[in-house]
N, C-alpha and C. Protein backbone atom coordinates (compact mmCIF):
# COMPACT_ATOMS: atom_id res chain seq x y z
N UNK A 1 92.85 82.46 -81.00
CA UNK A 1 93.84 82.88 -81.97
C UNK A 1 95.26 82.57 -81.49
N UNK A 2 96.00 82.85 -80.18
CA UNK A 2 96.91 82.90 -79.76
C UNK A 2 97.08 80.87 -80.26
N UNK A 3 95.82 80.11 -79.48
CA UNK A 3 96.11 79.03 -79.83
C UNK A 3 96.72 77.93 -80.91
N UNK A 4 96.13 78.84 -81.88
CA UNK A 4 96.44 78.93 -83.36
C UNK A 4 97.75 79.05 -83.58
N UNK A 5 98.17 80.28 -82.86
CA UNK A 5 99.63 80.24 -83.50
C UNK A 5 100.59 79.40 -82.75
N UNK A 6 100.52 78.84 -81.31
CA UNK A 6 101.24 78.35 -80.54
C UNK A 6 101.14 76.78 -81.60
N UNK A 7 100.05 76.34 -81.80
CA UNK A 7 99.86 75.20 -82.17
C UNK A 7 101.09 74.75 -83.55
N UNK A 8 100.85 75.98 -84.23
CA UNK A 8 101.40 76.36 -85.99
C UNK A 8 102.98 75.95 -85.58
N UNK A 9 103.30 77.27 -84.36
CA UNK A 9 104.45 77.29 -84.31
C UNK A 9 105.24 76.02 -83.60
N UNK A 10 104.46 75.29 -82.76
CA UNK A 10 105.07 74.08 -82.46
C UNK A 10 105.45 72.75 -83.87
N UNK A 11 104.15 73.21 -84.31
CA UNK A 11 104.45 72.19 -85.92
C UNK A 11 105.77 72.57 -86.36
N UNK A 12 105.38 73.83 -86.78
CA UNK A 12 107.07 74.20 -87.46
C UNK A 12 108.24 73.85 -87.03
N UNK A 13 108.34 74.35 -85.68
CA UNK A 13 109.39 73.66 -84.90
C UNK A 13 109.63 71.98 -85.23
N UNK A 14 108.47 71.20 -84.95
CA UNK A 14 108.68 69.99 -84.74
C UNK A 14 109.03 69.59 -86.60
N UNK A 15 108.75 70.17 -87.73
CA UNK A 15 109.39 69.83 -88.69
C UNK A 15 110.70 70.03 -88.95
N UNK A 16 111.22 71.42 -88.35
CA UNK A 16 112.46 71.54 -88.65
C UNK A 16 113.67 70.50 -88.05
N UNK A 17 112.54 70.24 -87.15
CA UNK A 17 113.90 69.45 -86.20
C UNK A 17 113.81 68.14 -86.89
N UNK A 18 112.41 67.42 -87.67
CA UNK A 18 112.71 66.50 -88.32
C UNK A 18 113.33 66.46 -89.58
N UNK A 19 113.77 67.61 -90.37
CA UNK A 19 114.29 67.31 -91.73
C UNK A 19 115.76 67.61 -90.87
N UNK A 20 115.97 68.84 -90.03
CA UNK A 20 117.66 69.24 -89.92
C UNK A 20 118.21 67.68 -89.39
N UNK A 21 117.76 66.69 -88.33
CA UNK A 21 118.43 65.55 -87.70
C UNK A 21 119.17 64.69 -88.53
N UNK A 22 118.83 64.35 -90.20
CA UNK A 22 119.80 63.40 -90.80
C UNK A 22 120.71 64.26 -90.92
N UNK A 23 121.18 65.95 -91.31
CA UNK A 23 121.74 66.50 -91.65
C UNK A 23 122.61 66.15 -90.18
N UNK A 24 122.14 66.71 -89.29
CA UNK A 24 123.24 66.46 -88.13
C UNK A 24 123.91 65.17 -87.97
N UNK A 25 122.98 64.02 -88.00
CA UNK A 25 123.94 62.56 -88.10
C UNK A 25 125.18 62.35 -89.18
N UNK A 26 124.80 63.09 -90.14
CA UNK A 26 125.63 63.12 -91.30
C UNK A 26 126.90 63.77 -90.94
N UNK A 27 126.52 65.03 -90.43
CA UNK A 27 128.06 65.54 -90.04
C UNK A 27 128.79 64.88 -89.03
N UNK A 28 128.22 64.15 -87.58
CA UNK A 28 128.85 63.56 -86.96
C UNK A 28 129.53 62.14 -87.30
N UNK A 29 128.82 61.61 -88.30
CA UNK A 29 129.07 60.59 -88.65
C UNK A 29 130.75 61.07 -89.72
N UNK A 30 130.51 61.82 -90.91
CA UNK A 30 131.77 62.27 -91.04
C UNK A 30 132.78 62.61 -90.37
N UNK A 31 132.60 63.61 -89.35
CA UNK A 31 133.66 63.75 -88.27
C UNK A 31 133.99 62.77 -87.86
N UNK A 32 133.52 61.84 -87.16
CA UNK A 32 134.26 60.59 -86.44
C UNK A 32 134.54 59.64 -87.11
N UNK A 33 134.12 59.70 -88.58
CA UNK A 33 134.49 58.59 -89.81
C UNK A 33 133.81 57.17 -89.53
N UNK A 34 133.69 56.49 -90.15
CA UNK A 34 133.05 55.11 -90.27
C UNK A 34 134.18 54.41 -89.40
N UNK A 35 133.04 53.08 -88.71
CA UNK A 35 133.53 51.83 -87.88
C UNK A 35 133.28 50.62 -88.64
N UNK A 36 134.18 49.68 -88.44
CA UNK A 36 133.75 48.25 -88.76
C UNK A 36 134.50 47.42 -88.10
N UNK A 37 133.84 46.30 -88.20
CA UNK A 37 134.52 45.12 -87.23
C UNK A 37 134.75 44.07 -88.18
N UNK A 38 135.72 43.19 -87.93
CA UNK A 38 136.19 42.07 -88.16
C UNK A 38 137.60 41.56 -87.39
N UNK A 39 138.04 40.59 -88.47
CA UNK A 39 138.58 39.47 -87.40
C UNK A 39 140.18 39.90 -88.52
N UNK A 40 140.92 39.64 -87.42
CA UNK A 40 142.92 39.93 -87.77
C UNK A 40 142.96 38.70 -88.64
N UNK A 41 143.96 38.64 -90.09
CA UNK A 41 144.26 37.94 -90.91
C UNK A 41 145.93 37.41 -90.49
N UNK A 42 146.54 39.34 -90.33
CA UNK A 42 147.75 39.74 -90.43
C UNK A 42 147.86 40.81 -89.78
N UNK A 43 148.74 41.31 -88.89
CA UNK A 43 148.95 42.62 -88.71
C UNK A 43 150.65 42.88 -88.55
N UNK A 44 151.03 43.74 -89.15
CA UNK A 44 152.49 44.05 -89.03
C UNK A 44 152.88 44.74 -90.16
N UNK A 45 154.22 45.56 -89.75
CA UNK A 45 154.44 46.22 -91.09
C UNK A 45 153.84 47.29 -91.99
N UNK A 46 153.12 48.26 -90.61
CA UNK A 46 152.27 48.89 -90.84
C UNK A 46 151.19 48.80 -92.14
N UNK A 47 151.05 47.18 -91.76
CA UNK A 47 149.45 47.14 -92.36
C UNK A 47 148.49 46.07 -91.82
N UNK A 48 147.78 45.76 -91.59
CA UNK A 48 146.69 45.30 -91.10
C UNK A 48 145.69 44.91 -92.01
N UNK A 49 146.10 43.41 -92.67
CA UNK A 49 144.46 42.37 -92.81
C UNK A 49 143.81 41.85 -92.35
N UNK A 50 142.76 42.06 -92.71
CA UNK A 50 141.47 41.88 -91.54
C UNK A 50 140.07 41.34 -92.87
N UNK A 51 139.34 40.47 -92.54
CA UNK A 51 138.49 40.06 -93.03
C UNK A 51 136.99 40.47 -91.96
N UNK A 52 135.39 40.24 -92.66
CA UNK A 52 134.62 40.42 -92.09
C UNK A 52 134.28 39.67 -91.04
N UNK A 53 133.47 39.95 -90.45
CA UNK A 53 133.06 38.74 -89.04
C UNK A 53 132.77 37.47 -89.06
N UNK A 54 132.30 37.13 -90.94
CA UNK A 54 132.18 36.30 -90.93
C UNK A 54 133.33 35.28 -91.89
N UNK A 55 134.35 36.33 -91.76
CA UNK A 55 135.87 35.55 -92.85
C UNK A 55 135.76 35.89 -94.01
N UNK A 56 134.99 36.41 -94.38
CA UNK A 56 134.77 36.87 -95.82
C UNK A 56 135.10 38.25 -96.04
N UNK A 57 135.26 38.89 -97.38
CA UNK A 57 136.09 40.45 -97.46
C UNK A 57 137.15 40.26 -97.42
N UNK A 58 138.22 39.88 -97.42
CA UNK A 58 139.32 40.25 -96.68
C UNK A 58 139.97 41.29 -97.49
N UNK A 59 140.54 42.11 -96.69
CA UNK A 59 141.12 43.40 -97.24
C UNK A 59 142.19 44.00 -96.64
N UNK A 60 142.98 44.69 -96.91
CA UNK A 60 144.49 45.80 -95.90
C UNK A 60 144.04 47.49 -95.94
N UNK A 61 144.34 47.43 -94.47
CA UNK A 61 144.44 48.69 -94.29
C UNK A 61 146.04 49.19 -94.28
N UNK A 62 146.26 50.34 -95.00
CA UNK A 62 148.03 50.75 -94.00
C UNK A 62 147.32 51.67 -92.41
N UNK A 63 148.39 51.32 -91.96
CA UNK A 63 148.29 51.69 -90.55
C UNK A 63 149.28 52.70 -89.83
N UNK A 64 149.20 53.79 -90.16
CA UNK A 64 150.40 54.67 -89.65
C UNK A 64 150.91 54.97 -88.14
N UNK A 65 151.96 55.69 -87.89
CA UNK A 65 152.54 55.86 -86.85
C UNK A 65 151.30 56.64 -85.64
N UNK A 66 150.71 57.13 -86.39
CA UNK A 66 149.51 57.86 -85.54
C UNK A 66 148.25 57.52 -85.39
N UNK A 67 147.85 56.35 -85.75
CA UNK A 67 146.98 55.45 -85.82
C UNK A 67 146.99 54.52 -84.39
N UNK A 68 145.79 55.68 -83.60
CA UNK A 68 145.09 55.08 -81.70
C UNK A 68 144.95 53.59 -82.01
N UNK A 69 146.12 52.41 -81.42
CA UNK A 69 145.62 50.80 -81.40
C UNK A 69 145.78 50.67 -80.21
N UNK A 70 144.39 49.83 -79.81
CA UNK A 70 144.26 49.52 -78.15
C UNK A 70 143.45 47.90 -78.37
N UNK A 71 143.97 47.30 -76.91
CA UNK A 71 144.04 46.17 -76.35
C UNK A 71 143.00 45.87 -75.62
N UNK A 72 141.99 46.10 -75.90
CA UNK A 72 141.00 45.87 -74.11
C UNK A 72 141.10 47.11 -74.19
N UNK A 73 141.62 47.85 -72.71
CA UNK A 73 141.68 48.70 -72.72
C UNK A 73 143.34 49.56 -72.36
N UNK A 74 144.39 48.83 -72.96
CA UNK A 74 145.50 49.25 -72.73
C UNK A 74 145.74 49.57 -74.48
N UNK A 75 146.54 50.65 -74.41
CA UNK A 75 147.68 50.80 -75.36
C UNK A 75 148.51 49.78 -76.06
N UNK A 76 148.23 49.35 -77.38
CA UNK A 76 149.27 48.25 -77.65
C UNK A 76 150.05 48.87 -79.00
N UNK A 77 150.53 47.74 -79.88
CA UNK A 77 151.30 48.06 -80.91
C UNK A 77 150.41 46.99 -82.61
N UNK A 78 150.85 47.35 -83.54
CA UNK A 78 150.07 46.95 -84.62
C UNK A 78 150.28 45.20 -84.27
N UNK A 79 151.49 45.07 -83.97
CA UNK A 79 152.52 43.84 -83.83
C UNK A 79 151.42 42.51 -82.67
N UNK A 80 151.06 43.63 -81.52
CA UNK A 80 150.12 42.91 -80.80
C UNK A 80 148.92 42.51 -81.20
N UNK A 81 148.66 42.53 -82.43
CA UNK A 81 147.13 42.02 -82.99
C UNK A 81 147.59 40.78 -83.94
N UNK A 82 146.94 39.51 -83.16
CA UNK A 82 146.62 38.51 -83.34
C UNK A 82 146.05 38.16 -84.35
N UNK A 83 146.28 36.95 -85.41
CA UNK A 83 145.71 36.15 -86.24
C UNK A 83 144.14 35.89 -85.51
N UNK A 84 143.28 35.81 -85.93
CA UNK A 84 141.88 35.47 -85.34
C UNK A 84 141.88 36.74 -84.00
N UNK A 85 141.43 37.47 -83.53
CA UNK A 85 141.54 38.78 -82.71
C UNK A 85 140.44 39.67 -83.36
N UNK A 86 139.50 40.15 -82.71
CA UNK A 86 137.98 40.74 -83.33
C UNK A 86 138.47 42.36 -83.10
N UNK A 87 138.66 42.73 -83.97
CA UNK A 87 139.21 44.62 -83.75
C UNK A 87 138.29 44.95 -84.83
N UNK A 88 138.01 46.54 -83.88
CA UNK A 88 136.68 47.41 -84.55
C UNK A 88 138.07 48.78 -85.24
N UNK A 89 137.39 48.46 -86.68
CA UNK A 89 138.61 49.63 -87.39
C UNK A 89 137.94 51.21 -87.55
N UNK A 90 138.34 52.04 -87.29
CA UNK A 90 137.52 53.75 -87.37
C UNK A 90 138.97 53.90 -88.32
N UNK A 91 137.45 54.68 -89.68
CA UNK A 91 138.26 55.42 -90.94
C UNK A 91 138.18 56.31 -90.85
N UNK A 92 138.11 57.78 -91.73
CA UNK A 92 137.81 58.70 -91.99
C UNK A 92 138.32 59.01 -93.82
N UNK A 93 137.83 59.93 -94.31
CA UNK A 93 138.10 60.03 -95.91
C UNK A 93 139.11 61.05 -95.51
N UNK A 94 140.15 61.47 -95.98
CA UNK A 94 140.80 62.26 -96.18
C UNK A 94 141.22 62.97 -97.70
N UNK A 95 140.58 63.51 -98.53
CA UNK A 95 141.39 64.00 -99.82
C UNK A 95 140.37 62.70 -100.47
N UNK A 96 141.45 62.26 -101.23
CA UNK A 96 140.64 61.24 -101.97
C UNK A 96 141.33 59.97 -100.98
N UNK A 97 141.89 59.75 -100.46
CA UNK A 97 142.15 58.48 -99.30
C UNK A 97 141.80 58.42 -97.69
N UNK A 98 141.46 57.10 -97.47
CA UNK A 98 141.21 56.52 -96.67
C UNK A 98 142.00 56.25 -95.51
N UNK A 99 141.74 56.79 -94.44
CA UNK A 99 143.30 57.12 -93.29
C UNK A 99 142.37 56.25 -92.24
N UNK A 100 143.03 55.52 -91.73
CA UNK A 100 142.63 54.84 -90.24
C UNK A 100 143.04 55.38 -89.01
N UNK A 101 142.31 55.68 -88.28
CA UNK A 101 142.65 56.81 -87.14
C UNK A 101 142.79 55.99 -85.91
N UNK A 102 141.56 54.60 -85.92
CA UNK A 102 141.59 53.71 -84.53
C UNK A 102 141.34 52.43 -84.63
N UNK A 103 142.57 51.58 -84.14
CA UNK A 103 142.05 49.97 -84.35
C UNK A 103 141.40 50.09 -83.35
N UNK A 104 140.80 48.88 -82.73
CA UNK A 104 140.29 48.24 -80.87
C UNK A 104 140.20 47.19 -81.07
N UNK A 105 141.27 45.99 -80.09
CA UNK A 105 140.69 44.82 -80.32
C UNK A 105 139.64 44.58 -79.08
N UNK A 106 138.73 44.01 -79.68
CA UNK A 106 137.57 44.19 -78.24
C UNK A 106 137.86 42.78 -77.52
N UNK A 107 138.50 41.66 -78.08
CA UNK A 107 138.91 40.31 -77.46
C UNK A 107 140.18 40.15 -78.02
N UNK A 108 140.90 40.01 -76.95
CA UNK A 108 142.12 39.41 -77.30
C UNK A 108 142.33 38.16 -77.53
N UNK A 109 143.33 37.69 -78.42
CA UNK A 109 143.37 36.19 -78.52
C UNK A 109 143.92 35.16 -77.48
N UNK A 110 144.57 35.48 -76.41
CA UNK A 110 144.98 35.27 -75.20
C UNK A 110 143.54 35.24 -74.39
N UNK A 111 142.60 35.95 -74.21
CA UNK A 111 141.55 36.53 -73.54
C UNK A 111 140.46 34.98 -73.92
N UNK A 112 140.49 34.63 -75.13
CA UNK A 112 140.23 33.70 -75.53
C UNK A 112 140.25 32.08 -75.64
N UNK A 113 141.67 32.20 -75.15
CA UNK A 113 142.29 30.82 -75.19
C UNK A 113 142.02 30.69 -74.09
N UNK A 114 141.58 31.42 -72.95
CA UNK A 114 141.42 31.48 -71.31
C UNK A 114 140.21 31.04 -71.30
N UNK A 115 139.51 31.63 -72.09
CA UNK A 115 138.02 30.58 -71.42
C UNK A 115 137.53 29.39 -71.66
């Protein structure tokens, strides 16, 4: 009998944890907002075009004063992102708009011309 219930109660367990897990990805995934990558069109003037990886999409983000942009791994400015330059963009929804919280260029275009 005891077996019975240890058995039951492990099921249960092991369902809950399978329906609650999308629920949890879901919230983390909101909190830290969506990523995408592509390649610099334009950047300046607090805005930033950027097309997909493969040149296609192209679209603007605005880019505010509080908007984390990094180099590798240094601190840069919107100004330092290169025409052709592969930066991963993090959104988040805010209200009914779309706020960019983090460029990254993961290759610099300098970084590039070097090899």
């Amino acid at each position: 009998m005891l077996t019975k219930r240890l058995v039951g109660g492990f099921g249960l367990l092991t369902l809950m944890l399978y329906v609650s897990t999308p629920v949890f990805a879901a919230h983390a995934h909101k909190a830290g907002g969506s990523t995408h990558k592509g390649k610099v069109v334009e950047a300046g003037g607090g805005k930033l075009t950027m097309t997909d990886m493969s040149g296609q999409n192209q679209h603007t983000h605005d880019i505010s004063a509080d908007t984390a942009i990094t180099c590798g791994k240094k601190k840069c400015g919107l100004e330092d992102l290169k025409p052709g330059a592969t930066v991963s963009v993090t959104a988040k929804k805010e209200g009914d708009s779309t706020v960019v919280t983090k460029v990254h260029e993961t290759m610099s275009q300098t970084a590039k011309e070097s090899k």
